[in-house]
Protein backbone atom coordinates (compact mmCIF):
# COMPACT_ATOMS: atom_id res chain seq x y z
CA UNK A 1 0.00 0.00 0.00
CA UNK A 2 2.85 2.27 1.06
CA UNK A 3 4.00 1.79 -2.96
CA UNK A 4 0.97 3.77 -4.39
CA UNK A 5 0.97 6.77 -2.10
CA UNK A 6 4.43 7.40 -3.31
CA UNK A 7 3.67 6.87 -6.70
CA UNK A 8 3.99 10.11 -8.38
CA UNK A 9 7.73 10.21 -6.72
CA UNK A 10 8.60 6.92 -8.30
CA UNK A 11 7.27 8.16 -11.33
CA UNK A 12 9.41 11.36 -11.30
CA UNK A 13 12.90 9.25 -10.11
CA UNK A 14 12.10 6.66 -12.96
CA UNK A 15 11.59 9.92 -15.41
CA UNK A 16 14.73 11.54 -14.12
CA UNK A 17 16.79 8.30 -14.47
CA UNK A 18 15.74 8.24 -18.08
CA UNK A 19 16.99 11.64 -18.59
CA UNK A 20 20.10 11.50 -17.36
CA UNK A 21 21.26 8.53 -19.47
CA UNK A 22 19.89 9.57 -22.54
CA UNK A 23 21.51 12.57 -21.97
CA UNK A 24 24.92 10.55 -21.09
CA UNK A 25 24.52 8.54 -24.24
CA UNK A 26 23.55 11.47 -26.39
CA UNK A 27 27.24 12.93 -25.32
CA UNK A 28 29.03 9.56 -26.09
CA UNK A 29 27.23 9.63 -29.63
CA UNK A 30 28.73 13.59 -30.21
CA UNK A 31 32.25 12.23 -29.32
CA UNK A 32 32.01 9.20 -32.01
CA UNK A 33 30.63 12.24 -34.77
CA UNK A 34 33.81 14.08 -33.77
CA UNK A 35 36.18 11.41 -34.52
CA UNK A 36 34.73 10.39 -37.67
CA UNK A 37 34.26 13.72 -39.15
CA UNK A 38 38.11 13.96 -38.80
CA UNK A 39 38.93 10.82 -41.34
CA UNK A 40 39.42 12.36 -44.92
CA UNK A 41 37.35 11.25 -47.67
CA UNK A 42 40.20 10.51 -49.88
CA UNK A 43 40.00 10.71 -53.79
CA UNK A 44 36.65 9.46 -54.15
CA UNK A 45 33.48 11.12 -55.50
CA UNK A 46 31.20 12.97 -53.71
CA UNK A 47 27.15 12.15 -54.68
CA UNK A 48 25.33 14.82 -55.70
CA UNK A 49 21.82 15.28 -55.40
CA UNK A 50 19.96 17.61 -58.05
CA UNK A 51 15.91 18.55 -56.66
CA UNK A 52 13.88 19.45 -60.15
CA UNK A 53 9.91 20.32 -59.88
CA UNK A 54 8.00 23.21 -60.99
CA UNK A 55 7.55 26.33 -59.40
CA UNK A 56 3.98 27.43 -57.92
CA UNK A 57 2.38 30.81 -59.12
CA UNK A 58 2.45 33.66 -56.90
CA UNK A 59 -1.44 33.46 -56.61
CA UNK A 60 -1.61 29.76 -55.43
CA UNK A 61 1.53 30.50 -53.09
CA UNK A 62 -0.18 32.82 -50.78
CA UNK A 63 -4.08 31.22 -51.27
């Protein structure tokens, strides 16, 4: 019984435990980005990605 008159505080330590290690895995992912935007591409080509469509009137833009 003693287990549901605290429940809102286990619900707030459960929500708080949550936070804090996505938050420490969040900073482990930036530090793995950092590394690998260091390693050099080398002599190969880079994709490129070319958007075509038509372009909506001025009327229909702002209807």
């Amino acid at each position: 019984m003693n287990v549901l008159k605290h429940m809102e505080a286990l619900f707030l330590v459960a929500a708080l435990a949550v936070v804090g290690t996505t938050y420490a895995s969040a900073e482990s992912y930036k530090a793995q980005v950092r590394t690998s935007e260091m390693v050099s591409v080398g002599s190969e080509k880079m994709a490129v990605v070319k958007v075509v469509g038509k372009r909506l009137p001025a009327a229909t833009k702002f209807a």
